[in-house]
Protein backbone atom coordinates (compact mmCIF):
# COMPACT_ATOMS: atom_id res chain seq x y z
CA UNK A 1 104.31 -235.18 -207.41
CA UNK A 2 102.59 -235.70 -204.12
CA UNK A 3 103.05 -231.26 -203.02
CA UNK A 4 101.46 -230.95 -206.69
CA UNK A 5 98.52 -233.09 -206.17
CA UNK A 6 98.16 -232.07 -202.50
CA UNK A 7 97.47 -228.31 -203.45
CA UNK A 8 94.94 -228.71 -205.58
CA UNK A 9 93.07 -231.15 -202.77
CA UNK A 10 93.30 -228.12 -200.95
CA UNK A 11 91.88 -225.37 -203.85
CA UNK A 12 89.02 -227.48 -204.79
CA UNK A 13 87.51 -227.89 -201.14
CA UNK A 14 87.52 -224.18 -201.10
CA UNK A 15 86.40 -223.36 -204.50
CA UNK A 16 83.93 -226.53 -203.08
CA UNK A 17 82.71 -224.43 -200.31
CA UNK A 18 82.25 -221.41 -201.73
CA UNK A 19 80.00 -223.00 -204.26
CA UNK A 20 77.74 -224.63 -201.19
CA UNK A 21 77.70 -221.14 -199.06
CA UNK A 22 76.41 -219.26 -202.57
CA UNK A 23 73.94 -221.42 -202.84
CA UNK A 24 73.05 -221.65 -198.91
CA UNK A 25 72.81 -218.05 -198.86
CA UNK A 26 70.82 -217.37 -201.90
CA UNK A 27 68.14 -219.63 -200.11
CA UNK A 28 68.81 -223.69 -200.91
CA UNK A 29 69.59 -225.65 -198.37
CA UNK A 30 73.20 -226.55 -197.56
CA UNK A 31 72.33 -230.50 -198.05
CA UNK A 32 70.77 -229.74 -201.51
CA UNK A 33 73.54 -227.95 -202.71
CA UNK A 34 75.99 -230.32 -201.64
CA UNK A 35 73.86 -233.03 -203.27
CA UNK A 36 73.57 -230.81 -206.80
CA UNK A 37 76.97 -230.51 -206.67
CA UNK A 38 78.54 -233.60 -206.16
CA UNK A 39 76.04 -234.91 -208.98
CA UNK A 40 77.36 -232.37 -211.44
CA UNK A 41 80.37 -231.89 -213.74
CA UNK A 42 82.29 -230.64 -211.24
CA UNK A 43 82.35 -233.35 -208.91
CA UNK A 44 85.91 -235.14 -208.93
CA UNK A 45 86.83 -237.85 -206.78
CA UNK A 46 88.24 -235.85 -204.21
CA UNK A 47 84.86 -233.81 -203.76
CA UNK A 48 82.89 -236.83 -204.42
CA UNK A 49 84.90 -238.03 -200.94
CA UNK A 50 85.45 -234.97 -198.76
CA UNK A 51 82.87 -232.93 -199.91
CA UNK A 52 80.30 -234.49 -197.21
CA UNK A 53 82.73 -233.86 -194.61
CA UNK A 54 81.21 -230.27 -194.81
CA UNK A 55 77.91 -231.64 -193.27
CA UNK A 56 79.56 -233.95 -191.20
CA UNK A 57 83.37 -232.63 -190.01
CA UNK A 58 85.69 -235.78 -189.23
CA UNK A 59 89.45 -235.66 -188.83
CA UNK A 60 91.42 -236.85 -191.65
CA UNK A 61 94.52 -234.68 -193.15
CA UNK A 62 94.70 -231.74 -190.61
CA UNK A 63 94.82 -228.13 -191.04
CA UNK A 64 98.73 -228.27 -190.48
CA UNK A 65 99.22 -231.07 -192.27
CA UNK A 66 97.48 -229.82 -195.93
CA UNK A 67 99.22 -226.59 -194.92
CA UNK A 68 102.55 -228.38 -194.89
CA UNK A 69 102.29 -229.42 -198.03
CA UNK A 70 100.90 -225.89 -199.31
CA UNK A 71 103.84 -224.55 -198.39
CA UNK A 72 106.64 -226.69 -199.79
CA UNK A 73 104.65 -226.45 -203.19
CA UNK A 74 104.61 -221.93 -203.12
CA UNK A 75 108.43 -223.12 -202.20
CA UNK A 76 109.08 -224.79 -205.18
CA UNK A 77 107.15 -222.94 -207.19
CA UNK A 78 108.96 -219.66 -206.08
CA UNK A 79 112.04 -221.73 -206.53
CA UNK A 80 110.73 -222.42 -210.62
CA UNK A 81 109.24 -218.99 -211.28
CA UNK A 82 105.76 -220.64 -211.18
CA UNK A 83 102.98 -218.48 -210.20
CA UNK A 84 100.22 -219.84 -207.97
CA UNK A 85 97.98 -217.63 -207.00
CA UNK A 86 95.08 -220.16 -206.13
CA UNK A 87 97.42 -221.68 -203.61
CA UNK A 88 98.61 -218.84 -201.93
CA UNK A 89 95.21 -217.41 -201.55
CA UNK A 90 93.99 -221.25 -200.59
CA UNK A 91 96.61 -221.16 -197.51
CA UNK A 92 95.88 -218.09 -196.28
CA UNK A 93 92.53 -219.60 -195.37
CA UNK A 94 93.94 -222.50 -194.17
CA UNK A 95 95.84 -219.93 -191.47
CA UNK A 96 92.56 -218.54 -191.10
CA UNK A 97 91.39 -221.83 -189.65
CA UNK A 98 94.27 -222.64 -187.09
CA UNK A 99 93.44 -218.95 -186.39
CA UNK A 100 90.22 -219.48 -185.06
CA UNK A 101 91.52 -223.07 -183.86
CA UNK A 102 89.66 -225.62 -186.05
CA UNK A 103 93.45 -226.94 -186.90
CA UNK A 104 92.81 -230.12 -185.51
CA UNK A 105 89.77 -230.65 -188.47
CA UNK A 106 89.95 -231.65 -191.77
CA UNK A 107 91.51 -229.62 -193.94
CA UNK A 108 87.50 -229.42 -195.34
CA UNK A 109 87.02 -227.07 -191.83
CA UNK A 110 87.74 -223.92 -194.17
CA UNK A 111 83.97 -224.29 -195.15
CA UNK A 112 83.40 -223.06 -191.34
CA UNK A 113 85.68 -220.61 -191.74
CA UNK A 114 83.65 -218.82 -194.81
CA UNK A 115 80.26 -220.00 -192.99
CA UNK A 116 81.63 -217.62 -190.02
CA UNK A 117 81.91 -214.92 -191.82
CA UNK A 118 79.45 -215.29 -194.39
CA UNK A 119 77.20 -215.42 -191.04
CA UNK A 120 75.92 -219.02 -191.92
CA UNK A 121 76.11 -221.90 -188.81
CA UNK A 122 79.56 -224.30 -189.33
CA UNK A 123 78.92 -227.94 -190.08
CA UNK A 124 77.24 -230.05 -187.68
CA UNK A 125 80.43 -231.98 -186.24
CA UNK A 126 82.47 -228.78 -186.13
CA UNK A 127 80.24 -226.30 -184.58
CA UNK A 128 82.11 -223.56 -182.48
């Protein structure tokens, strides 16, 4: 029970960040967007608690550690014919941030990641 709540910790903070770098790059600010968000429908606990750790990066459950768990749940999933294609795709970018060595961040350090590339700054604590 704990790999199948652990993934989708790890999917929502990436669906999360996509959400804030939309709106960051279609002009509102990346605190205002955080803000909206965590007031709306879509805020569950989890987002409602990591989600500021996008503006403010603090070590929690590390890269390796979320990606641990990741992969033991595409295990058993394999091993029960479950697809998962949110969690595959969701570790990937997880690699993606050991890759550019933010491993030792929160898990929530994948926002960086698609602020990188999306050509927006990383969050404040973070910045490399």
């Amino acid at each position: 029970m704990k790999i199948a709540i652990n993934l989708g910790l790890a999917v929502q903070i990436l669906a999360f960040s996509e959400a804030v770098l939309l709106a960051e790059k279609a002009g509102i600010a990346r605190e205002t967007a955080v803000e909206a968000i965590l007031k709306s429908v879509v805020a569950s606990p989890m987002i409602k608690y990591r989600g500021p750790f996008i503006l403010d990066m603090k070590p929690f459950f590390g890269v390796s550690m979320i990606q641990k768990d990741l992969q033991l749940a595409l295990d058993l999933a394999h091993a029960h014919g479950v697809p998962m294609p949110t969690t595959a795709v969701t570790q990937e970018w997880m690699t993606a941030a050991r890759g550019m060595g933010l491993g030792e961040y929160d898990f929530a350090v994948v926002f960086d990641v698609l602020a990188k590339l999306g050509g927006l700054p990383p969050s404040r604590k973070s910045a490399r």
